[in-house]
Protein backbone atom coordinates (compact mmCIF):
# COMPACT_ATOMS: atom_id res chain seq x y z
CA UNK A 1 18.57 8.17 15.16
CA UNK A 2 22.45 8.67 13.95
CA UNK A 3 22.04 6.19 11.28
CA UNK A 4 18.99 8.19 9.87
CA UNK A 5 21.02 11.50 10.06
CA UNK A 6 24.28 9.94 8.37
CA UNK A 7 21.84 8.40 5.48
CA UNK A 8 20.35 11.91 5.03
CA UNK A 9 23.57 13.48 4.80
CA UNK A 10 25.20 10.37 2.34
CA UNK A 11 21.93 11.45 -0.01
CA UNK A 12 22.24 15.16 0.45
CA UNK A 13 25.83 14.53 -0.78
CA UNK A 14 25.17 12.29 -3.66
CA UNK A 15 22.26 14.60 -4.85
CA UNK A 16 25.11 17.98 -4.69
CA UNK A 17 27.79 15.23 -6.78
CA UNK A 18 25.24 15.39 -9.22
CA UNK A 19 24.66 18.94 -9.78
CA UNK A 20 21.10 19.06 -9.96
CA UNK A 21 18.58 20.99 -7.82
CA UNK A 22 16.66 20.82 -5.44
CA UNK A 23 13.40 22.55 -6.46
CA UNK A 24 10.84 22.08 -4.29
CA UNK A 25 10.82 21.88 -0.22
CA UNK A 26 7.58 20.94 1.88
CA UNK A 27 5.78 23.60 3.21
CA UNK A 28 4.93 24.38 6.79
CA UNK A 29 1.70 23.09 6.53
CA UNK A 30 2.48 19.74 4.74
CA UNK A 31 5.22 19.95 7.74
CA UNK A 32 2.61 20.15 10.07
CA UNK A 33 1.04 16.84 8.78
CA UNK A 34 4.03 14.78 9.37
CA UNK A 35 3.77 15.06 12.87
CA UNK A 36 3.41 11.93 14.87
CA UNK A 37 4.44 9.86 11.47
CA UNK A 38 6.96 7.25 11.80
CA UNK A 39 10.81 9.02 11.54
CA UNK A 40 11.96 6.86 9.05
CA UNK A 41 8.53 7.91 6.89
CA UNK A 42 9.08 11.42 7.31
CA UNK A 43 12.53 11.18 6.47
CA UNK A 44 11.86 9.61 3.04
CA UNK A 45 9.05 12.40 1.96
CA UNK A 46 12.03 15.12 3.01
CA UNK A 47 14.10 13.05 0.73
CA UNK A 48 11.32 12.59 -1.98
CA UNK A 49 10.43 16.25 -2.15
CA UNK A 50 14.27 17.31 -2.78
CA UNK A 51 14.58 15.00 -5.80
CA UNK A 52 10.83 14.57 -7.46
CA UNK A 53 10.10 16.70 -10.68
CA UNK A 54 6.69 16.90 -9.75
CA UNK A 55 5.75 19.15 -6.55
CA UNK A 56 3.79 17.99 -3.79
CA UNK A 57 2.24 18.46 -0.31
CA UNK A 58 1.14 16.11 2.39
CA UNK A 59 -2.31 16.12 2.65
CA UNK A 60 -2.63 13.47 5.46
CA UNK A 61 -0.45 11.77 8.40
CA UNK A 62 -1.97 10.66 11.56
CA UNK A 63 -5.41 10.05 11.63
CA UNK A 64 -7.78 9.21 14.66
CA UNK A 65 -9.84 5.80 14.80
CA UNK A 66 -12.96 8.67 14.07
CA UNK A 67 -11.17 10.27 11.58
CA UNK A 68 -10.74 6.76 10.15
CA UNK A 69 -14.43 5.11 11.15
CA UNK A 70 -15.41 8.23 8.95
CA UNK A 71 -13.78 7.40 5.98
CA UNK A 72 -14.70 3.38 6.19
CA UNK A 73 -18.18 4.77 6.14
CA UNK A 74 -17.88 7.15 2.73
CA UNK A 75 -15.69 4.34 1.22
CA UNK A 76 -13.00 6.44 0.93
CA UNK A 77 -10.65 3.86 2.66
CA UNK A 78 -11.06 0.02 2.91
CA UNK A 79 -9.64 -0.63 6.22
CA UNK A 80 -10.32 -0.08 10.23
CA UNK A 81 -6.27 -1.42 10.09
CA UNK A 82 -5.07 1.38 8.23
CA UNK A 83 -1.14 2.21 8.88
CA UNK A 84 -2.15 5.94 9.18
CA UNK A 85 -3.44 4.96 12.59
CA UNK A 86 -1.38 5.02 15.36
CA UNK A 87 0.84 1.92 15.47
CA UNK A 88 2.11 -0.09 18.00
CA UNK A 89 5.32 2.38 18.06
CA UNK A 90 2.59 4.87 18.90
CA UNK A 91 3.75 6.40 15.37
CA UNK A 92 1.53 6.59 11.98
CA UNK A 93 2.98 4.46 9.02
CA UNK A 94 1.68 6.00 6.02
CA UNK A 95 1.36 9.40 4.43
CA UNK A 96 -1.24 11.05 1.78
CA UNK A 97 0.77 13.40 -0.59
CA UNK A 98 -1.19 15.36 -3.23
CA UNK A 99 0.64 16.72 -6.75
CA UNK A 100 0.84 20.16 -7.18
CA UNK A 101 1.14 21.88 -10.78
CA UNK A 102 2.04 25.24 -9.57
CA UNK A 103 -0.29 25.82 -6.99
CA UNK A 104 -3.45 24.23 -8.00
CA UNK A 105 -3.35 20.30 -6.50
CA UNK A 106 -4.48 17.43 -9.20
CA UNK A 107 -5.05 13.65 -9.31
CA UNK A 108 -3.62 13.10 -12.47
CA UNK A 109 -2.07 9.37 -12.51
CA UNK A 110 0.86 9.82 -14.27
CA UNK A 111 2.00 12.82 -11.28
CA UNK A 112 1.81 9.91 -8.99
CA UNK A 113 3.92 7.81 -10.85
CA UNK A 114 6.56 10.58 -10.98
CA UNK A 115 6.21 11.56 -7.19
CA UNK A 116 6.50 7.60 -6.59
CA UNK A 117 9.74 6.96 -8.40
CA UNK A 118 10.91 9.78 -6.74
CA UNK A 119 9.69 7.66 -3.17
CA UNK A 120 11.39 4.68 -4.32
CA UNK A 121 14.88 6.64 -5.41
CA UNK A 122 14.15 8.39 -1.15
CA UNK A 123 13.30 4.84 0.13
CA UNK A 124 16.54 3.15 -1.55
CA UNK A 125 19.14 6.16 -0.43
CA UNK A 126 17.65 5.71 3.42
CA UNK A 127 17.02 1.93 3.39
CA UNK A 128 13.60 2.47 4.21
CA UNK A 129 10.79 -0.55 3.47
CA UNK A 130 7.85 1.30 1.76
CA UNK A 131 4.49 -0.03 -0.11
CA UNK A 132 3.15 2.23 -2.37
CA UNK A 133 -1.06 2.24 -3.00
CA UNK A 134 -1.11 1.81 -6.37
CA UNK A 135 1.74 -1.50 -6.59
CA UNK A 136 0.10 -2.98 -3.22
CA UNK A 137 1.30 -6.31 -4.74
CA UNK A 138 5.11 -4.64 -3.90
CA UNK A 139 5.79 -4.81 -0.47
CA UNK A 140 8.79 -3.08 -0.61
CA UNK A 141 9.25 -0.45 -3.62
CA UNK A 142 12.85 -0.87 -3.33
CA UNK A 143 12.79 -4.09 -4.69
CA UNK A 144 11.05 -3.43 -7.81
CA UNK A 145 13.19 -3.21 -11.33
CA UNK A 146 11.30 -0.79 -13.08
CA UNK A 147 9.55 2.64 -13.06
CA UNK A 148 6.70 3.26 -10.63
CA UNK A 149 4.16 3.63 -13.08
CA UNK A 150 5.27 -0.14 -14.96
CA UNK A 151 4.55 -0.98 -11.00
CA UNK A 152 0.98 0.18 -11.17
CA UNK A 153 0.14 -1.33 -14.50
CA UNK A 154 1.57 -5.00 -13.19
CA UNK A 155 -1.02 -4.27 -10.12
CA UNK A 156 -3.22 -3.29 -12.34
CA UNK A 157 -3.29 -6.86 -14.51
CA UNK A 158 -2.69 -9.13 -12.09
CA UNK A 159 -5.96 -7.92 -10.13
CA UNK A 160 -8.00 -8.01 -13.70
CA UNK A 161 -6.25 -11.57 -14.29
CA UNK A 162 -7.93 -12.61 -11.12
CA UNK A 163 -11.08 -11.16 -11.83
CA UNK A 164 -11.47 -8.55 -9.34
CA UNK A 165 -10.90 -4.58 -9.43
CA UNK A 166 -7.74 -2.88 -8.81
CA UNK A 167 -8.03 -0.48 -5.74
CA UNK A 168 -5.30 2.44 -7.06
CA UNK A 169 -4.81 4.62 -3.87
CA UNK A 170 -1.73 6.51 -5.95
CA UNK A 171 -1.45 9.38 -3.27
CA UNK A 172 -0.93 6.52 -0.08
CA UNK A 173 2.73 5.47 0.90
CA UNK A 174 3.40 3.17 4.49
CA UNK A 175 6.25 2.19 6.11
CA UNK A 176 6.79 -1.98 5.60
C-alpha cells in the first residue's frame, strides 16, 4: 500500500509543477460506489477525476452475480465473467463512470474519449494495467501512442475488417 501512496503523492506533485487545477473531485456518492473495487482501480479514478476536463461520476463498482444475471438477460452486458464481479482478490476490477456537463449526465462519445485520456494519463502516473471498453483490442491503455478516441476508432475498424460489430462500452474501465 506505500507504493500506491508515494505514486499518488509523485502525481499530486507533478500535477501542482504544472500549475493547473484541479476542477472536479468525486462526490460522496460516486465515493460510495468505489467501495469493494480493487485499490489500485480506485486510485486511478481519484487520479482521473483531478486531471480530466470533462466531469464525471461513478455510476457502478461492485456488482452481485444477480445484479449481473440481470443485465446478461436485458443485454446490457455480454458476460457472466464480468471484472465488476468480485474477483479472486475478493475485489471488483472495473468501474462504470458517467460524463457530466454541469449536472445533467450524457453519453456523448467524444466525453468518453476525454474522460479516457484522462484514465490513461491516471493509469501511466500510478503504473496501473487498465483496458478501456471502447479499445478492448488494448489490453493495457498505457501502452497505446495516441489519443483515446484514435483508440476507439482502431477498435472500431479492425472489428468491421473482420466482419463483425464493434461492442463500444465507452463508460467501462478494468484493472488488467
Amino acid at each position: 500500500m506505500k507504493w500506491l501512496f508515494a505514486k499518488i503523492a509523485d502525481a499530486v506533485n507533478a500535477q501542482k509543477k504544472r500549475k493547473t487545477k484541479m476542477a472536479y473531485k468525486l462526490s460522496s456518492r460516486s465515493k460510495s460506489r468505489l467501495e469493494g473495487v480493487h485499490p489500485k482501480l480506485v486510485a486511478v479514478v481519484e487520479r482521473a477525476i483531478e486531471i480530466t476536463e470533462v466531469d464525471f461520476g461513478v455510476i457502478q463498482g461492485v456488482r452481485t452475480i444477480e445484479e449481473q444475471k440481470e443485465l446478461v438477460a436485458k443485454g446490457a452486458s455480454q458476460t457472466m465473467k464480468s471484472m465488476h464481479l468480485p474477483q479472486e482478490d475478493g475485489h471488483g476490477h472495473a468501474v462504470d463512470l458517467m460524463a457530466y456537463i454541469g449536472s445533467r449526465g450524457s453519453w456523448e462519445l467524444n466525453l468518453y474519449d476525454n474522460i479516457a485520456d484522462a484514465v490513461k494519463q491516471a493509469a501511466e502516473e500510478l503504473d496501473v494495467r487498465i483496458r478501456w471498453g471502447a479499445a478492448w483490442h488494448i489490453d493495457d491503455i498505457r501502452t497505446w501512442n495516441g489519443t483515446m478516441e484514435e483508440a476507439m476508432n482502431e477498435y472500431v475498424d479492425l472489428r468491421r475488417s473482420q466482419g463483425r460489430r464493434p461492442f463500444i462500452d465507452a463508460p467501462h474501465f478494468e484493472l488488467r
